[in-house]
Protein backbone atom coordinates (compact mmCIF):
# COMPACT_ATOMS: atom_id res chain seq x y z
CA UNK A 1 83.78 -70.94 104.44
CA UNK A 2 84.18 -67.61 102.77
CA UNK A 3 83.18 -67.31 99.09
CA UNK A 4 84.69 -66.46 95.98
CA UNK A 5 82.98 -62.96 95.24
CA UNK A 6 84.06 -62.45 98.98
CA UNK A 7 87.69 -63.43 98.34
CA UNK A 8 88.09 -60.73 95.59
CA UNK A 9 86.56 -58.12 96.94
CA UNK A 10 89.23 -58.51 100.05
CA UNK A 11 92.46 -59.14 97.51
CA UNK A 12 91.17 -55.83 95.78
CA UNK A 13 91.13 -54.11 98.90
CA UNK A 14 94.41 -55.30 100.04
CA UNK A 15 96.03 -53.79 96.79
CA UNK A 16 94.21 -50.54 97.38
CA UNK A 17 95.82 -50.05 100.80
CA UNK A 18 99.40 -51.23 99.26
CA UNK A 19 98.97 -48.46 96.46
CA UNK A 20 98.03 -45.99 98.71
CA UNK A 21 101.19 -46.56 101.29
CA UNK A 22 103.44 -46.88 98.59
CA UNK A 23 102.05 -43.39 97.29
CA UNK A 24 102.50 -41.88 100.28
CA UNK A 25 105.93 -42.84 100.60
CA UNK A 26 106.68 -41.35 97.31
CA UNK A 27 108.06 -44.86 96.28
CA UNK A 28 105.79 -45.00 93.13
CA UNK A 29 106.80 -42.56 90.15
CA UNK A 30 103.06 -41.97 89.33
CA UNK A 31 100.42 -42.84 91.58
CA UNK A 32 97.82 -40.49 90.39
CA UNK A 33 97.06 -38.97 86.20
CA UNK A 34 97.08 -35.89 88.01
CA UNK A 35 100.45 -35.67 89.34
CA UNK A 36 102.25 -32.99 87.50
CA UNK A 37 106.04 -34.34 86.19
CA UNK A 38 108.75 -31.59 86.89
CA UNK A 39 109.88 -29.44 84.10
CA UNK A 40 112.51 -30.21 81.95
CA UNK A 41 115.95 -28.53 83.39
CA UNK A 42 116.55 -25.76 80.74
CA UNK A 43 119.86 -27.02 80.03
CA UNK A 44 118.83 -30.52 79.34
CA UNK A 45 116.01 -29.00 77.11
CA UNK A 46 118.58 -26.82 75.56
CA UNK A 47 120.91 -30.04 74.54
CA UNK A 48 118.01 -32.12 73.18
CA UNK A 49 117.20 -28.96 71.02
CA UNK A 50 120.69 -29.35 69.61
CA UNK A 51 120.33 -24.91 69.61
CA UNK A 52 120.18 -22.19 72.40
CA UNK A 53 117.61 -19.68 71.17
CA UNK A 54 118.93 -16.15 71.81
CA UNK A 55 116.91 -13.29 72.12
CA UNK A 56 118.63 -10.02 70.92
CA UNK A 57 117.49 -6.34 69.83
CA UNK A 58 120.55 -6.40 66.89
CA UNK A 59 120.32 -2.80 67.04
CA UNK A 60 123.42 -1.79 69.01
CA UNK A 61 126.46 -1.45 67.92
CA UNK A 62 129.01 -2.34 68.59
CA UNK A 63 127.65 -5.20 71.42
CA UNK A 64 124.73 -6.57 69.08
CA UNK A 65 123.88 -5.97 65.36
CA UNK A 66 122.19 -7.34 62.70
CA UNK A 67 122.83 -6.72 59.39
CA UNK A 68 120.59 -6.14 56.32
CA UNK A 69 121.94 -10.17 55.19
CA UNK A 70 120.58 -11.06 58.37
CA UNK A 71 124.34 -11.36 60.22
CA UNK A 72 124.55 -10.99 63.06
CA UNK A 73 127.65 -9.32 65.23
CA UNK A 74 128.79 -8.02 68.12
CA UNK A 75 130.45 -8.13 71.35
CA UNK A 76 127.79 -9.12 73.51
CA UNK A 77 127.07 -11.82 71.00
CA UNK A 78 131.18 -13.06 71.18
CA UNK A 79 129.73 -13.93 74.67
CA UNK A 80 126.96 -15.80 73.50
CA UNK A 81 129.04 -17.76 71.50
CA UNK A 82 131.08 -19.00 74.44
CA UNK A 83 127.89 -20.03 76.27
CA UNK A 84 126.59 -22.27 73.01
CA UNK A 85 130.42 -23.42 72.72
CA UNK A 86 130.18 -24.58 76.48
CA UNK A 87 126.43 -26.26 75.81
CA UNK A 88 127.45 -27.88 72.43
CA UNK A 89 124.84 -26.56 70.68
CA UNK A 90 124.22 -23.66 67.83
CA UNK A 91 122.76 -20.59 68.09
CA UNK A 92 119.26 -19.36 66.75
CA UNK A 93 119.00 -15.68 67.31
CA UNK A 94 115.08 -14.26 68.08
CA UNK A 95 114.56 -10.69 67.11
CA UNK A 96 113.26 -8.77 70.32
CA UNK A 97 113.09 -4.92 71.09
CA UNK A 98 113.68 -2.66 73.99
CA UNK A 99 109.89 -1.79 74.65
CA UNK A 100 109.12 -5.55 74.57
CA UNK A 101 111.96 -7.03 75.89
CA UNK A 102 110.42 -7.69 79.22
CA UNK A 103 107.31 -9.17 77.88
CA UNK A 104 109.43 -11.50 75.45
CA UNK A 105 111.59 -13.21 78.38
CA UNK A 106 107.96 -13.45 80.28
CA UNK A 107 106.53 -15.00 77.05
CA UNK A 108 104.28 -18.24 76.96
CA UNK A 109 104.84 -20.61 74.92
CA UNK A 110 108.44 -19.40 75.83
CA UNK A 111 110.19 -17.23 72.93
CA UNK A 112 113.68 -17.80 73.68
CA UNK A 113 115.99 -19.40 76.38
CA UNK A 114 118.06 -15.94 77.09
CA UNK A 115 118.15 -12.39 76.14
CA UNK A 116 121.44 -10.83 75.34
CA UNK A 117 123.52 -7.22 74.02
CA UNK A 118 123.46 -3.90 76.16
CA UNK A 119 121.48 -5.42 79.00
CA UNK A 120 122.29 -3.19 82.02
CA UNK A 121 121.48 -5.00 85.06
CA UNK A 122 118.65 -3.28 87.50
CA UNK A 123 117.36 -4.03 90.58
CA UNK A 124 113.56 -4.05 89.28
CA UNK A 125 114.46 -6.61 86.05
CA UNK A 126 116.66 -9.18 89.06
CA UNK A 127 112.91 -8.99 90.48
CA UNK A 128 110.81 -9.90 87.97
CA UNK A 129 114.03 -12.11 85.99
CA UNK A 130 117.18 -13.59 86.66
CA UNK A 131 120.12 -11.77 85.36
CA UNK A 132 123.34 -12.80 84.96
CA UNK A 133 126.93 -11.56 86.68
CA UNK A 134 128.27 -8.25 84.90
CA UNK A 135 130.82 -9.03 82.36
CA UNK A 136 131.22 -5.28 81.03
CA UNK A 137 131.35 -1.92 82.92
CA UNK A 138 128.56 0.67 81.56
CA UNK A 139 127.28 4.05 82.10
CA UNK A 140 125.12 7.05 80.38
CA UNK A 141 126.42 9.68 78.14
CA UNK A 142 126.05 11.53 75.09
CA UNK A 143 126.88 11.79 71.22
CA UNK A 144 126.95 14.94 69.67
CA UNK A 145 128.28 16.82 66.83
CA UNK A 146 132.17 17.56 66.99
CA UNK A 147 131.47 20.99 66.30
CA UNK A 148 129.42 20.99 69.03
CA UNK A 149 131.67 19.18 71.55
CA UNK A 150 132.72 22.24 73.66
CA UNK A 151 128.82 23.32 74.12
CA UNK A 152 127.86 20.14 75.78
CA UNK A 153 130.02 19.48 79.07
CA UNK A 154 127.05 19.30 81.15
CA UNK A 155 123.60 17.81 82.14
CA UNK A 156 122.60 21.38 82.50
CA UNK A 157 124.13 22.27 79.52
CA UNK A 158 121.69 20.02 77.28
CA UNK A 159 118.86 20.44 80.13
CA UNK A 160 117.69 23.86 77.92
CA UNK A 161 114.26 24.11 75.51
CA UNK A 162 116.45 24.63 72.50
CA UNK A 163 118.27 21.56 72.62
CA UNK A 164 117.15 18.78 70.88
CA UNK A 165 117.45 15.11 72.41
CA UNK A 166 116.85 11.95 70.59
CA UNK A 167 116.30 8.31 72.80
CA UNK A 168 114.91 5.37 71.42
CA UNK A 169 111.92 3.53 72.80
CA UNK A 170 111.12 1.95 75.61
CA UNK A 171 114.79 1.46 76.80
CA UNK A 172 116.61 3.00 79.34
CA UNK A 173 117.71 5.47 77.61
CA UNK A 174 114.32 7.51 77.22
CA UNK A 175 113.69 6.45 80.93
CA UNK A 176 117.10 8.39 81.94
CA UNK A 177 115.80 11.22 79.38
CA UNK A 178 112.41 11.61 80.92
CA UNK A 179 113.98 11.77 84.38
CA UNK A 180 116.54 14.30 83.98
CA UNK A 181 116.38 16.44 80.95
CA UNK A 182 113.15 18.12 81.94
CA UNK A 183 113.53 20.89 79.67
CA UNK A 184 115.07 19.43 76.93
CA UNK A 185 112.80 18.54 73.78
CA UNK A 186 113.10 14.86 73.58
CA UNK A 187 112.31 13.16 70.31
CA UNK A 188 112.21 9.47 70.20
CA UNK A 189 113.30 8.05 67.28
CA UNK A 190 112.03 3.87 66.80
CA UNK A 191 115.23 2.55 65.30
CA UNK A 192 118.85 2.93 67.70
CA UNK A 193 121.30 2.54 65.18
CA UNK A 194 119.78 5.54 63.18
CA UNK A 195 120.31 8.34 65.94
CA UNK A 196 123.79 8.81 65.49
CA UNK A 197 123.55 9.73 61.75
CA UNK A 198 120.60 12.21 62.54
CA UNK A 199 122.41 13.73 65.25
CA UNK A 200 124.95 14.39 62.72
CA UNK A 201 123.18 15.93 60.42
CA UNK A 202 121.87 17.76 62.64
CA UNK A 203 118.05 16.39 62.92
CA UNK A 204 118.84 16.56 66.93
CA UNK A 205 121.70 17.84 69.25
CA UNK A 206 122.18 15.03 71.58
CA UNK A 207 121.71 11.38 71.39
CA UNK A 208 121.59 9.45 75.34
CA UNK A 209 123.70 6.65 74.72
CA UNK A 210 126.00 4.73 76.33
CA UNK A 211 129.94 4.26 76.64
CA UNK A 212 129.72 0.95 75.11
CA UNK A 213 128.22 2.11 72.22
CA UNK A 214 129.59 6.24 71.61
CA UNK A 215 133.10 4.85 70.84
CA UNK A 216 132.55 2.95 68.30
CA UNK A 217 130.49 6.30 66.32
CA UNK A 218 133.00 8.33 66.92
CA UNK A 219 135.60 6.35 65.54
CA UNK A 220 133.25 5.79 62.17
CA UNK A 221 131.76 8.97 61.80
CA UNK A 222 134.21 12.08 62.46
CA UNK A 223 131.43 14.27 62.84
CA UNK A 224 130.44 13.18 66.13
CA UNK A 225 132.08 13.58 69.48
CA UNK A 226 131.31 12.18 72.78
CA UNK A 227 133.04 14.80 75.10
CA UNK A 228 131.18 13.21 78.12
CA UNK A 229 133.30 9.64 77.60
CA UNK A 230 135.54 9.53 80.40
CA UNK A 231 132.33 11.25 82.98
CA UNK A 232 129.43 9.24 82.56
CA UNK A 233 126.27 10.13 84.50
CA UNK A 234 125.98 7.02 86.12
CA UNK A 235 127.34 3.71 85.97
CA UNK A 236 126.18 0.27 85.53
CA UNK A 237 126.86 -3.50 84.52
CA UNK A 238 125.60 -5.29 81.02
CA UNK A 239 124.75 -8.92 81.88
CA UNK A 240 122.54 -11.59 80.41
CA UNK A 241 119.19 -11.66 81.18
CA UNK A 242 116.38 -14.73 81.38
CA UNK A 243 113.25 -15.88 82.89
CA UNK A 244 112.59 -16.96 86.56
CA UNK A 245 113.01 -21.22 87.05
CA UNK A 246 115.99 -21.15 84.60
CA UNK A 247 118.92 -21.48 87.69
CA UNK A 248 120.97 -24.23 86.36
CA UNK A 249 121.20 -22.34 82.97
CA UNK A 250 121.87 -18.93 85.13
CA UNK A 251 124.96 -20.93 86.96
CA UNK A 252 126.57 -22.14 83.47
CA UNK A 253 126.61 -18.75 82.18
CA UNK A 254 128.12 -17.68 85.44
CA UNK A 255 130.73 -19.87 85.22
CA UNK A 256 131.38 -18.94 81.41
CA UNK A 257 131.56 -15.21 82.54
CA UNK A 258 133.63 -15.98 85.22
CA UNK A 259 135.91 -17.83 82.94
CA UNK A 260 136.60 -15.49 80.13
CA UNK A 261 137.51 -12.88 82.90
CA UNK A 262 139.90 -15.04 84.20
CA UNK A 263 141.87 -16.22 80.84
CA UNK A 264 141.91 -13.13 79.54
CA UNK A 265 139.11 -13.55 76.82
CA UNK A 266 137.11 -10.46 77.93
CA UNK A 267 139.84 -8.51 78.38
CA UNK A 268 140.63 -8.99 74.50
CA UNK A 269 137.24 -9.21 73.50
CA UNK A 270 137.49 -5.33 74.73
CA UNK A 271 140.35 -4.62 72.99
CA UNK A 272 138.99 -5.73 69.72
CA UNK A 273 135.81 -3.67 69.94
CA UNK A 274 137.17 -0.52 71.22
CA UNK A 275 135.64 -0.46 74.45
CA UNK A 276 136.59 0.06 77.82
CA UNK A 277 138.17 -2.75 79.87
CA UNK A 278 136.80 -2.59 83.35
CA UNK A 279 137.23 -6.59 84.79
């Protein structure tokens, strides 16, 4: 006859051996306090949040900027309205800069879901980060003084000690700078939106800028010119740009992208901002 103490020491390890083959057909949600749970999808975090957060440098018009009341504007931001629209949620905007942008998306605790306004796309970002499909054409040029329009029709016109190049930081706009104008003297100037009005009043020659943004200075200020517009040095695409592990939130803005090309919305959204409709 087999005793007590005997019979629950054989019913406990009966339920040890069930445990463990239930574990190891992944039948039991948590078999062990160690198991890690999987993250949160970002767009299902996202919805609970009731907001998107939306990293941005607001410095760059006419695709982001942020006003002294705190507004914000912009093309690149008309865009990030659609994707909030198609999340049902608001939008928080996160200051972020050029020279930090990288470390901002690679932030933990995380600083913001996506980064957004004058993104170009590059091979060494889609390494490190996901970035989004293009949704407008870009490429390098210059801003100059109208008087001076005729003098600059080359990069070996500005290429020369005496002419005077402004960049902001950490951008690629003083990485294009550095690379080719190796003669030039290149001052870099900390806030974006100020270059223009310096080049015109002639604390530098040449700002390296882009043909989203030179339009829209030329238009407001009539003492700049951008004779380079229509010959840009290179040429690129702008696209929205977030951390690794986000892929379901990478397809949605995809698909939003992909949508406002196709009814027309980007097309207008070009029109209304003066820039030039590539799609």
């Amino acid at each position: 006859m087999i005793k007590t103490k005997d019979n629950t020491q054989i019913i406990r390890l009966w339920l040890l051996t069930a445990l463990l083959v239930i574990c190891g057909t992944g039948s039991f949600a948590s078999c062990s306090s160690n198991d890690e749970t999987s993250p949160t999808p970002t767009i299902e975090r996202i919805k609970q949040r009731g907001t998107i957060l939306i990293g941005t440098t607001g410095d760059y018009r006419p695709l982001s900027f942020r006003e002294a009341d705190g507004t914000y504007w912009g093309f690149c931001l008309e865009v990030a309205q659609a994707i909030a629209d198609s999340l049902g949620v608001s939008i928080e905007y996160v200051g972020t800069s050029w020279p930090t942008l990288t470390d901002d998306v690679m932030a933990e605790p995380q600083t913001f879901d996506l980064a957004i306004g004058g993104i170009t796309i590059t091979h060494q970002r889609r390494e490190t980060m996901l970035m989004s499909d293009g949704y407008l054409g870009n490429g390098k040029t210059i801003l100059c003084r109208a008087s001076d329009a005729n003098r600059f029709q080359s990069l070996a016109d500005i290429d020369k000690p005496e002419v005077k190049v402004m960049v902001n930081p950490g951008g690629l706009n003083e990485k294009f700078a550095n690379e080719n104008l190796t003669h030039s003297t290149i001052i870099v100037h900390q806030k974006n939106e100020e270059i223009p009005s310096l080049v015109a009043r002639g604390d530098a020659d040449i700002m390296i800028t882009e043909i989203t943004e030179a339009p829209y200075y030329v238009q407001t200020d009539s003492r700049l010119a951008a004779p380079l517009l229509d010959k840009p040095f290179n040429h690129g695409e702008i696209g929205v740009l977030m951390r690794k592990g986000q892929d379901d939130l990478l397809q949605l803005v995809n698909d939003v992208i992909r949508r406002m090309k196709s009814d027309g919305t980007l097309r207008q959204l070009h029109k209304k901002y003066g820039l030039i409709y590539n799609g």
